[in-house]
Protein backbone atom coordinates (compact mmCIF):
# COMPACT_ATOMS: atom_id res chain seq x y z
CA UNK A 1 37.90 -19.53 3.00
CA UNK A 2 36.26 -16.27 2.33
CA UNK A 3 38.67 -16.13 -1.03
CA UNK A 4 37.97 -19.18 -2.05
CA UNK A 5 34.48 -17.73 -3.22
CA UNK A 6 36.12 -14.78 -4.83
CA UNK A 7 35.27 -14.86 -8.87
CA UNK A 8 36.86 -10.97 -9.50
CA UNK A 9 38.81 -9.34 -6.73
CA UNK A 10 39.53 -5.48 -7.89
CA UNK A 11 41.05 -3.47 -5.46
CA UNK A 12 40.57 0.70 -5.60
CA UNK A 13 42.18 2.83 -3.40
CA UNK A 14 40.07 5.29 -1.81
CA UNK A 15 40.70 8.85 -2.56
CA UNK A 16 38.82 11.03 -0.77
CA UNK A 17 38.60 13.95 -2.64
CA UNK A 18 38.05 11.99 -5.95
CA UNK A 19 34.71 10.64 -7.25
CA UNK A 20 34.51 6.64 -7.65
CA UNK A 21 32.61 5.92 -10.94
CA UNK A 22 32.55 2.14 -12.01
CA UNK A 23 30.23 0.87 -14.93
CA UNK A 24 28.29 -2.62 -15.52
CA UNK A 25 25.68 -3.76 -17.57
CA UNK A 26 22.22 -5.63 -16.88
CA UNK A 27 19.10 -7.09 -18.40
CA UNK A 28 16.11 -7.61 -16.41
CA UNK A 29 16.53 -11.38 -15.11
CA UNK A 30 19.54 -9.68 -13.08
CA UNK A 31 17.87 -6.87 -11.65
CA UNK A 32 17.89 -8.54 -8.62
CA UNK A 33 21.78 -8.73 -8.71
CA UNK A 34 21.96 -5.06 -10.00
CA UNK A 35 20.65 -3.83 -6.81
CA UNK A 36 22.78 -5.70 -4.43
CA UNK A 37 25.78 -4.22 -6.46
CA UNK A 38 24.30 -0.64 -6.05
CA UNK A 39 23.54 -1.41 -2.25
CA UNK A 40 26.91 -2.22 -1.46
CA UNK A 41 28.35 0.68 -3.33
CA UNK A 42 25.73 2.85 -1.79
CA UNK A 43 26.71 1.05 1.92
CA UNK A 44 30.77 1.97 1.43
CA UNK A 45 30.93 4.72 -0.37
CA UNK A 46 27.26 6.55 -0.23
CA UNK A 47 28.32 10.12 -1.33
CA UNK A 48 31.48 9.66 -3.48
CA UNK A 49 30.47 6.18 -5.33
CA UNK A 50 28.88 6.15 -9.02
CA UNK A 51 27.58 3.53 -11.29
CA UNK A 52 26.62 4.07 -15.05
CA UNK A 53 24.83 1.00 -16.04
CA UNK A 54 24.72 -0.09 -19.30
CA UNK A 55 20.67 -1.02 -20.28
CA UNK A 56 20.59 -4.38 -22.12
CA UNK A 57 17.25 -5.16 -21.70
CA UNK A 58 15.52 -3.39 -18.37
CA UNK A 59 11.69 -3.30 -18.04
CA UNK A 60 9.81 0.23 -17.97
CA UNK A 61 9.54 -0.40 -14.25
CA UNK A 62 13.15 -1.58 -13.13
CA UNK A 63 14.26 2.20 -15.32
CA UNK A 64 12.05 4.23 -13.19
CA UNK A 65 13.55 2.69 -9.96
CA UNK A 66 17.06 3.17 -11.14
CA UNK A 67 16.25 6.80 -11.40
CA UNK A 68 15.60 7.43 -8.30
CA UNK A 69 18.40 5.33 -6.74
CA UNK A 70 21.33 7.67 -5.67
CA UNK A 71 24.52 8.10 -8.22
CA UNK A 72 23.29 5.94 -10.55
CA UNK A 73 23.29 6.67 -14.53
CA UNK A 74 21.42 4.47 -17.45
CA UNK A 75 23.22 4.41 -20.53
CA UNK A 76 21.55 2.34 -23.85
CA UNK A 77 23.25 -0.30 -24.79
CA UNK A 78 25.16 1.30 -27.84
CA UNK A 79 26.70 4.34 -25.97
CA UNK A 80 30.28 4.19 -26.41
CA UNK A 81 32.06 3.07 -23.38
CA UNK A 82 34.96 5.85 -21.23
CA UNK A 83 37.86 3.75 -20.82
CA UNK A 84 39.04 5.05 -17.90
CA UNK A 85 36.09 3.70 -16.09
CA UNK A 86 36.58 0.08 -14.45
CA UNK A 87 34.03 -2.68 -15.57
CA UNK A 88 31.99 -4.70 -12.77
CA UNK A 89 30.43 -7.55 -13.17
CA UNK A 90 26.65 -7.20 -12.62
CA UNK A 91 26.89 -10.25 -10.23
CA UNK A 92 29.61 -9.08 -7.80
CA UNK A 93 29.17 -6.66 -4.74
CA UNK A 94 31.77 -4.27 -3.22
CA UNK A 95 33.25 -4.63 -0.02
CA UNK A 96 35.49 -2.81 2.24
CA UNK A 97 38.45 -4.01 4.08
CA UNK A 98 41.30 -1.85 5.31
CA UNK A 99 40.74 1.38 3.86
CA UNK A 100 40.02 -0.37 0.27
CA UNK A 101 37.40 -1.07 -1.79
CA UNK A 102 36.99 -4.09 -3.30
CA UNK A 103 34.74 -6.33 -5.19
CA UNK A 104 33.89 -9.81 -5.31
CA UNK A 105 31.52 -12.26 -6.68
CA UNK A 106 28.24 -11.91 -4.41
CA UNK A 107 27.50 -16.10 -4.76
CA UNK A 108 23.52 -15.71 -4.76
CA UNK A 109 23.43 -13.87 -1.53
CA UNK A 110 21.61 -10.18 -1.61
CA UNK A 111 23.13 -9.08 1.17
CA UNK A 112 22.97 -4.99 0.43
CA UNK A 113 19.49 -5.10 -1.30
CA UNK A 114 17.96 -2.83 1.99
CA UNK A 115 20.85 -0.58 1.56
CA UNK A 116 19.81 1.45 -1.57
CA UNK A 117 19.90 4.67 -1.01
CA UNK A 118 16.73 6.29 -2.80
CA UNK A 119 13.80 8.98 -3.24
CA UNK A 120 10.59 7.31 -1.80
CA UNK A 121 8.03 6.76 -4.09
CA UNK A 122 4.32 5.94 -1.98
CA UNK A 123 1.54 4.63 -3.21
CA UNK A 124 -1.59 4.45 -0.76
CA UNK A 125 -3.63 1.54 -1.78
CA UNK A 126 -7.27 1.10 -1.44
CA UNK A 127 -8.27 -2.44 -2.27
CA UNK A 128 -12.22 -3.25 -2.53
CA UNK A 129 -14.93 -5.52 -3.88
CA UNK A 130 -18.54 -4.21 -4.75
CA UNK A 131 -20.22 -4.46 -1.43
CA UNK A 132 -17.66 -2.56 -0.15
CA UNK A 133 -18.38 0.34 -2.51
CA UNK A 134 -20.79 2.20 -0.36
CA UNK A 135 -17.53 1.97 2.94
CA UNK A 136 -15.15 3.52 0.55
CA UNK A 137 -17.43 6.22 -0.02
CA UNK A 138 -17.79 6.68 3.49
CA UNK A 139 -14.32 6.45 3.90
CA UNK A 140 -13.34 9.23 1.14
CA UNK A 141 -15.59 11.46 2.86
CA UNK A 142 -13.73 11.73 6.29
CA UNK A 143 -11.05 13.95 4.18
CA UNK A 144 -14.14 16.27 5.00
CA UNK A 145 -12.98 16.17 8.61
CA UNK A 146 -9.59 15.34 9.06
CA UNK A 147 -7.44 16.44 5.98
CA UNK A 148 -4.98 14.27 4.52
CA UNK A 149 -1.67 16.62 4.04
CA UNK A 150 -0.31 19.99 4.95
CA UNK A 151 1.01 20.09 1.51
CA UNK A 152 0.84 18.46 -1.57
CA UNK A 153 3.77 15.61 -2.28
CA UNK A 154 4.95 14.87 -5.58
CA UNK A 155 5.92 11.35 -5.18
CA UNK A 156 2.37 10.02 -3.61
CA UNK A 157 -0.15 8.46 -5.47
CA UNK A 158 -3.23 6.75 -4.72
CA UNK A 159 -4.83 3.75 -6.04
CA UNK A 160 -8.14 2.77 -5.85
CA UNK A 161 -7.95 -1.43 -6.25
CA UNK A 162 -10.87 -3.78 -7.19
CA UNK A 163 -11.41 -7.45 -7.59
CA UNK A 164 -13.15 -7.45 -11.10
CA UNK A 165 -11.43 -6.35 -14.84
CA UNK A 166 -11.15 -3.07 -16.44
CA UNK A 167 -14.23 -2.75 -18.48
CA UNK A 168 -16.47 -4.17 -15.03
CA UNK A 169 -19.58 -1.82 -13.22
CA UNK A 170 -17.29 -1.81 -10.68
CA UNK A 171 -14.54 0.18 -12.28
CA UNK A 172 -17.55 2.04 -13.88
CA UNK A 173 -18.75 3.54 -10.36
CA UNK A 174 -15.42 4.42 -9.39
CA UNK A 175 -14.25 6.25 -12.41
CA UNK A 176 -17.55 8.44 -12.44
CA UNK A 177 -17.12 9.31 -8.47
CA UNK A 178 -14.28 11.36 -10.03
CA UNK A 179 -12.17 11.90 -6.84
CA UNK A 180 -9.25 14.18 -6.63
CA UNK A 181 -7.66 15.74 -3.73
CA UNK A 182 -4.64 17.53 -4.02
CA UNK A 183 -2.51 15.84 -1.67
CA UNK A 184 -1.58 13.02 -4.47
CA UNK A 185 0.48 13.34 -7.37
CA UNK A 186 -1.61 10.78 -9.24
CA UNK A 187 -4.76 9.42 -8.83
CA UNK A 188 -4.94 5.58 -10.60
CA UNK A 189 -7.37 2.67 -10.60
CA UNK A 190 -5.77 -0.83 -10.66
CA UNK A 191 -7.95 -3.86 -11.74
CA UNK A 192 -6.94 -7.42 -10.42
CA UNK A 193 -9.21 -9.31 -12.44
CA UNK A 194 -9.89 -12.18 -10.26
CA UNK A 195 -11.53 -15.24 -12.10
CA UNK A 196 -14.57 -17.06 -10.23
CA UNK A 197 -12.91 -19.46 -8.23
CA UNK A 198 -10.31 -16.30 -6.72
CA UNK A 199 -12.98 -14.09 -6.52
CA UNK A 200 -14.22 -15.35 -2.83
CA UNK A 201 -12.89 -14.54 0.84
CA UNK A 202 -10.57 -14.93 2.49
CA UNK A 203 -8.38 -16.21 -0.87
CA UNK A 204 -9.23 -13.58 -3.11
CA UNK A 205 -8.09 -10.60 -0.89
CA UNK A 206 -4.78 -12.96 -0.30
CA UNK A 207 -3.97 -13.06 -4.07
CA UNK A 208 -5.41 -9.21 -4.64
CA UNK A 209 -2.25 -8.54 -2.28
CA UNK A 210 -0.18 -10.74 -3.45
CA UNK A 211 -0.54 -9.43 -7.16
CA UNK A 212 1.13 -6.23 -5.71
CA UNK A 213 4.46 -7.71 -5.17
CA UNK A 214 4.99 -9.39 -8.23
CA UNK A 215 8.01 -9.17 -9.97
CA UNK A 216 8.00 -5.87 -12.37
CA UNK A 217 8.96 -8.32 -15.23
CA UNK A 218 5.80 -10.32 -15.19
CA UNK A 219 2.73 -7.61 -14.54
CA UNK A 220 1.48 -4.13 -15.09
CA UNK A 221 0.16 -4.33 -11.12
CA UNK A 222 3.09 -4.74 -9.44
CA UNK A 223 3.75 -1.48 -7.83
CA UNK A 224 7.64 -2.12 -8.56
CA UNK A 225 6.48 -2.21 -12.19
CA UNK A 226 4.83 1.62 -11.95
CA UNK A 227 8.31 2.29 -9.90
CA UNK A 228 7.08 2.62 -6.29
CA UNK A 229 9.10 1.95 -3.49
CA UNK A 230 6.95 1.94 -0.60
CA UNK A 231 2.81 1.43 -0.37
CA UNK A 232 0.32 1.69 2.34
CA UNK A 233 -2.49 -0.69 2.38
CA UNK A 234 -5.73 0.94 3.45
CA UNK A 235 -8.52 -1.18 3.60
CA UNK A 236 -12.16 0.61 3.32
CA UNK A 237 -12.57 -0.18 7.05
CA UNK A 238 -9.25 1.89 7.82
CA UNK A 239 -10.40 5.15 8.86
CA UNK A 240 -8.40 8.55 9.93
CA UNK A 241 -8.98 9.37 12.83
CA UNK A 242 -6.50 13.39 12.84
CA UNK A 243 -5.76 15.24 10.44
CA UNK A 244 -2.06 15.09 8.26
CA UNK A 245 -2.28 11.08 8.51
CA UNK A 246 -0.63 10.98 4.99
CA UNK A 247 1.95 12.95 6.50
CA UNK A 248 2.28 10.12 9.50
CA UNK A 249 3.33 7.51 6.89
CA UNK A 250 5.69 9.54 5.04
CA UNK A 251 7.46 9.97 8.53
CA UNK A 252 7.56 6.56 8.82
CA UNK A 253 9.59 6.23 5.73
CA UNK A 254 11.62 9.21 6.07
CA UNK A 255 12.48 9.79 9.72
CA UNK A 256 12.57 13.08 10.08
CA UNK A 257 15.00 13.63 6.85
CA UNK A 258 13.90 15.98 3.92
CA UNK A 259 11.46 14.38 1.90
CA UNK A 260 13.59 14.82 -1.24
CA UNK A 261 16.93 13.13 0.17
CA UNK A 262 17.86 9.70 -0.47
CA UNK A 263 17.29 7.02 2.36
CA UNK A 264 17.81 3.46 2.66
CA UNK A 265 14.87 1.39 4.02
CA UNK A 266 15.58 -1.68 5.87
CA UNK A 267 12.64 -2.46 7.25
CA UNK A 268 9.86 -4.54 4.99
CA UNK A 269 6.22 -4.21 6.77
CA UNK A 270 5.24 -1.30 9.54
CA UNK A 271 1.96 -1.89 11.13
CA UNK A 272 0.09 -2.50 13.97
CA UNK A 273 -0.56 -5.23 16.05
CA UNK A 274 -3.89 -6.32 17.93
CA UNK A 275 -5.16 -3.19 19.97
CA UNK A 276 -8.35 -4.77 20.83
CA UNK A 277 -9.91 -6.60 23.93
CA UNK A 278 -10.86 -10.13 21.98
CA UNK A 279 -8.35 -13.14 23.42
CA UNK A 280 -6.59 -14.45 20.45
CA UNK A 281 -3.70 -15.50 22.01
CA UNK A 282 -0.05 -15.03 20.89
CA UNK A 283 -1.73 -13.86 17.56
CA UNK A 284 -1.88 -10.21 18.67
CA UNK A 285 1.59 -10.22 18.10
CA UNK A 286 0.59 -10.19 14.55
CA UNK A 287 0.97 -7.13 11.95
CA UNK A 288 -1.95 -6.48 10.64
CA UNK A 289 -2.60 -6.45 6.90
CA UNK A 290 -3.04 -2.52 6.80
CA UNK A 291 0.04 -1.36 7.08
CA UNK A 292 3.21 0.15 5.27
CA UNK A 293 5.23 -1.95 3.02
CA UNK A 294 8.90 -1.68 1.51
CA UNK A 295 8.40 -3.01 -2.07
CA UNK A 296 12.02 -4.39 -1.65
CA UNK A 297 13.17 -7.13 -3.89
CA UNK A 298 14.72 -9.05 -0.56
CA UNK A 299 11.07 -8.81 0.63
CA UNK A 300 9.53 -10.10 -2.55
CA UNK A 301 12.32 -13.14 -1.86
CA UNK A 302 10.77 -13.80 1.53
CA UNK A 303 7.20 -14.05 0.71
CA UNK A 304 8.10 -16.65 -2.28
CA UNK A 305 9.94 -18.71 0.90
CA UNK A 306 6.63 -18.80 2.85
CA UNK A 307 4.72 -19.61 -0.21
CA UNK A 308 6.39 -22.36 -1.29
CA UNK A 309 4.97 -23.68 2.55
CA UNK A 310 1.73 -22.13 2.79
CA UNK A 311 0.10 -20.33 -0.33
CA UNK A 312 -1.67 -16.98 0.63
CA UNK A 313 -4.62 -18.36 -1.35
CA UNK A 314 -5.05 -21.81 0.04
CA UNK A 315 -7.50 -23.52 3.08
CA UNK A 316 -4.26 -23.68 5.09
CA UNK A 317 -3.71 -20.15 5.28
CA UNK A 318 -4.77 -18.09 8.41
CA UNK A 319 -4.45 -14.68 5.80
CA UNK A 320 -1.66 -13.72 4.48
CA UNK A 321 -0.51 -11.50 7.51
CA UNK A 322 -0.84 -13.87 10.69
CA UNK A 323 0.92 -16.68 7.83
CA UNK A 324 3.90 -13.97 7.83
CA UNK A 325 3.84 -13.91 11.66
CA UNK A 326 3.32 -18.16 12.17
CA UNK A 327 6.32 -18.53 9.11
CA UNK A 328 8.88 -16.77 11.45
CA UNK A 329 7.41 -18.21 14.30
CA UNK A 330 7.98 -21.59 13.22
CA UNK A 331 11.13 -21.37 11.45
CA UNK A 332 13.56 -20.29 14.40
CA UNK A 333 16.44 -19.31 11.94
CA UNK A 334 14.16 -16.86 10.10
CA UNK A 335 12.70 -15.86 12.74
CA UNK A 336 16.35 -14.56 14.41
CA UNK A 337 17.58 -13.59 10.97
CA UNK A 338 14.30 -11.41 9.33
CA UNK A 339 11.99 -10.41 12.52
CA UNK A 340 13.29 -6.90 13.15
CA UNK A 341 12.39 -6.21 9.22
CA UNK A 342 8.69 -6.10 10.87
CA UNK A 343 8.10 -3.37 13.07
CA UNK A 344 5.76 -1.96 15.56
CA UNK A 345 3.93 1.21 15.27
CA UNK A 346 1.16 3.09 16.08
CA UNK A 347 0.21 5.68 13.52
CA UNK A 348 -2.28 2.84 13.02
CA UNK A 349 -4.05 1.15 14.86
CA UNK A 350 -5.77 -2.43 14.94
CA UNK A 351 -8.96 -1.91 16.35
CA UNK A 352 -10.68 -5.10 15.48
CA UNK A 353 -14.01 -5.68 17.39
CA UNK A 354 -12.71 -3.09 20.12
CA UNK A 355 -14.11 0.79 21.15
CA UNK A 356 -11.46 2.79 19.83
CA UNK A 357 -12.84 5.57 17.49
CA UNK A 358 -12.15 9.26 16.83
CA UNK A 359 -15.64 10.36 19.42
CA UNK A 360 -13.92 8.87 22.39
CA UNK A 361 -12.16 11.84 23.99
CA UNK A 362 -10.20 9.50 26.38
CA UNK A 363 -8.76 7.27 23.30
CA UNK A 364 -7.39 10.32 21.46
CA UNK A 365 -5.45 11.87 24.79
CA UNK A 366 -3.92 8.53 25.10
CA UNK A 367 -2.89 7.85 21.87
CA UNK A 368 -1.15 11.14 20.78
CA UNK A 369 0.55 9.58 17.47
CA UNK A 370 -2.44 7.74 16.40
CA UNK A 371 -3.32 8.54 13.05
CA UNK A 372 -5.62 6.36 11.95
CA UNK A 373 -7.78 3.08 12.72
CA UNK A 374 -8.46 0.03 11.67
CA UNK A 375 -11.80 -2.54 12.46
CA UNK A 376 -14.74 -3.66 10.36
CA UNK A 377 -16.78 -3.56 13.48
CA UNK A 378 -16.40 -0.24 14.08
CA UNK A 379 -17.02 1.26 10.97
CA UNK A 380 -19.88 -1.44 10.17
CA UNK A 381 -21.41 0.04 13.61
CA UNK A 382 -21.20 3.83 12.38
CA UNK A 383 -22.85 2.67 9.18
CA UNK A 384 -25.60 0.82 10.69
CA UNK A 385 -26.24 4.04 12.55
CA UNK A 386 -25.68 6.49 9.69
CA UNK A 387 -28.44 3.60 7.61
CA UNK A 388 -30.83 3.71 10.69
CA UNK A 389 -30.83 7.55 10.64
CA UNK A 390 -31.65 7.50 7.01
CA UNK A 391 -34.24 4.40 7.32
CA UNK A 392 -36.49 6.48 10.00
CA UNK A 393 -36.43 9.62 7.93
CA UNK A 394 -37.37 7.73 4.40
CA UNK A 395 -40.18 5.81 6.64
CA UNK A 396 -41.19 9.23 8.08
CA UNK A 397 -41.64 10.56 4.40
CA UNK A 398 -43.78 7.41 3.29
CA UNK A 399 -45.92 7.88 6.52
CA UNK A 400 -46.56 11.90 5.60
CA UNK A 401 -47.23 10.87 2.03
CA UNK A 402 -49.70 8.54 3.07
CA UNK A 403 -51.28 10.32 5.39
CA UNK A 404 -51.34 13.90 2.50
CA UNK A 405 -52.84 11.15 -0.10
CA UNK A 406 -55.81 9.83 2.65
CA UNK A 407 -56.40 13.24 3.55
CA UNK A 408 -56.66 13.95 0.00
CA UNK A 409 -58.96 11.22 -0.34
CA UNK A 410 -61.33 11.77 2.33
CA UNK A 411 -61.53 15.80 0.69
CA UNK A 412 -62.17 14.59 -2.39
CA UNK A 413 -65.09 12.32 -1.36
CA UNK A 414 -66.53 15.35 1.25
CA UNK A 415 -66.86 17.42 -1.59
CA UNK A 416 -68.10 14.96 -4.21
CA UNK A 417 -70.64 14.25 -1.59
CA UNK A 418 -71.32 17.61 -0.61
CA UNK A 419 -71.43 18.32 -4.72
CA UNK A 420 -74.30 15.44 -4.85
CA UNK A 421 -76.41 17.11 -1.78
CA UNK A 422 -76.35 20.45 -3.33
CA UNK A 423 -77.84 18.97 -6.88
CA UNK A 424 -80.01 16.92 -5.09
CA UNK A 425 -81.57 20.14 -3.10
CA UNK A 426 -81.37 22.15 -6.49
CA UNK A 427 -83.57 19.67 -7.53
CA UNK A 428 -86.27 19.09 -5.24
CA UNK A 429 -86.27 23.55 -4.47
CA UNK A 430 -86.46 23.60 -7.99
């Protein structure tokens, strides 16, 4: 039965001193099939495989991802073909029986997509809205304390992400902060231009992150379109909490490996679940929305299957990270086949209306790889505080300039009565 699917069977004998190079060609509506071919290739024969593929059509963004894929070469579509080199069909995948390489027609299934073997690419996301402003500010200014990086990367970027368009106040403010720090390659500002109706809570934040996985093909915010491979959403109530925290997340990705070599990611969301002391049920189980993503196309795929059942931006949905965790929850099959894509960590962690913060001694010794936090409560406590602080001292101002200006007053009417006495004696003396 399993040949009875088979469109193309080539067989290649392995040699393994030689170099396997194989060519095919693609446009962008098979991108997705592209990089199941280059998965399987890359799962086989990781080291000794090569693919030139022949650009018919690719977006910007689908280039810049083949680029950093391992063994793989773009040729335009005119370059004159080696014919020595075997042709594969964009739609089959390799597979290895018995020593041999072969390939076959992959029949819609993406099988290999988590296998590519590539450079990481991060982005470090920072969505807000404009009474938020004031938290990311607060937020930026822990780098102060606790510095991001040892030393600077060249494949992280950061990306500071509002709700409004490109010519808004809001992108206004942001640009004239002027921010730079030297642990990121790039520093960007991404617009989501949400119309009225988005542009309210919970939904809008749902379709804010949504807008970050769509397809490369279709929008100039998908991170896949600006060729990252990974991002890490950091809300402006995610705080760090040690220093090298950027460094944390790139160890997620890369394991201990060299930061330059290629590795395959086959997990989709790192993150952390409920840390708190609030009873929420089997809930805590939950990933929570700040967290590190795998911009994988086989991801992309999933979150389409648990929109088409509950959109991120609709009543129904509890937010689009507890409808991730009630999707596989409720759909057994899923559940058994995509769970361990979603993993437990805690270089973050979700502190939502809980104690945990940087000042408590106790916290840190017990939480050694804890890199940063996450809880509106928290941070909306410390800038209460920090607004209290500043409240007394304006009110203390206003109190001595009160007091300076009555003081003044009663001076000025001693001596313009004292004035009046003296002309009055100069008079009657006179």
């Amino acid at each position: 039965m399993f040949y009875f699917y088979v469109l193309i069977i080539n067989i290649i004998l392995l040699v393994n001193s030689s170099l396997l190079q194989f060519e095919t060609s693609c446009d962008s509506s098979q991108f997705i099939d592209l990089e199941n071919l280059i998965g399987s290739l890359h799962r086989y024969v990781p080291d000794k495989g090569h693919l030139i593929v022949r650009d018919m059509g690719l977006t910007i963004g689908q280039q810049k991802l083949l680029k950093i894929y391992q063994n793989i070469e773009i040729i335009s579509s005119t370059y004159k073909r080696k014919e020595n080199i075997p042709i594969i069909n964009v739609k089959n995948e390799f597979f290895f029986i018995n020593n041999t390489l072969i390939n076959h027609y992959n029949n819609g299934k993406y099988n290999y997509i988590d296998l590519i073997r590539k450079k990481f690419y991060l982005a470090i996301v920072i969505p807000f809205i404009q009474n938020q402003f004031n938290n990311l500010i607060y937020q930026l200014n822990f780098e102060k304390i606790y510095s991001p990086c040892r030393n600077q990367f060249n494949s992280i970027d950061l990306i500071f992400y509002h709700n409004e368009n490109r010519l808004s106040k809001l992108e206004n403010q942001i640009r004239q902060i002027n921010y730079q720090n030297n642990c990121f390659k790039n520093i960007r500002i991404f617009a989501a231009n949400l119309s009225k109706q988005e542009n309210r809570y919970p939904i809008g934040s749902a379709i804010m992150w949504k807008k970050l996985f769509i397809n490369e093909q279709f929008s100039d915010i998908s991170l896949r379109y600006h060729g990252y491979t990974h991002f890490f959403l950091m809300e402006p109530d995610a705080r760090p909490i040690r220093s090298y925290w950027l460094d944390a997340i790139v160890e997620q990705i890369i394991k201990g490996r060299d930061r330059e070599s290629y590795i395959a990611t086959q997990w989709w969301m790192i993150g952390s679940i409920y840390r708190g002391f609030e009873s929420i049920g089997q809930y805590f189980l939950h990933i929570n929305g700040n967290a590190l993503y795998h911009l994988s196309l086989n991801f992309i795929q999933f979150l389409e299957y648990i929109s088409y059942e509950t959109r991120f931006d609709s009543k129904e949905s509890f937010g689009y990270d507890l409808d991730i965790f009630l999707y596989l929850l409720k759909h057994i099959d899923k559940g058994k086949q995509f769970w361990h894509k979603f993993q437990f960590s805690d270089f973050i962690q979700n502190c939502w209306h809980t104690g945990c913060n940087e000042t408590n001694i106790e916290f840190l010794y017990n939480n050694p790889n804890t890199y940063l936090i996450h809880g509106n409560k928290i941070q909306q406590k410390l800038l209460d505080n920090s607004f209290k602080k500043s409240n007394i001292i304006i009110i203390l101002i206003i109190c001595i300039l009160f007091l300076l200006g009555v003081v003044k007053r009663i001076k000025y009417f001693c001596w313009k009565s004292l004035y009046r006495r003296n002309f009055l004696l100069r008079i009657i003396f006179k």
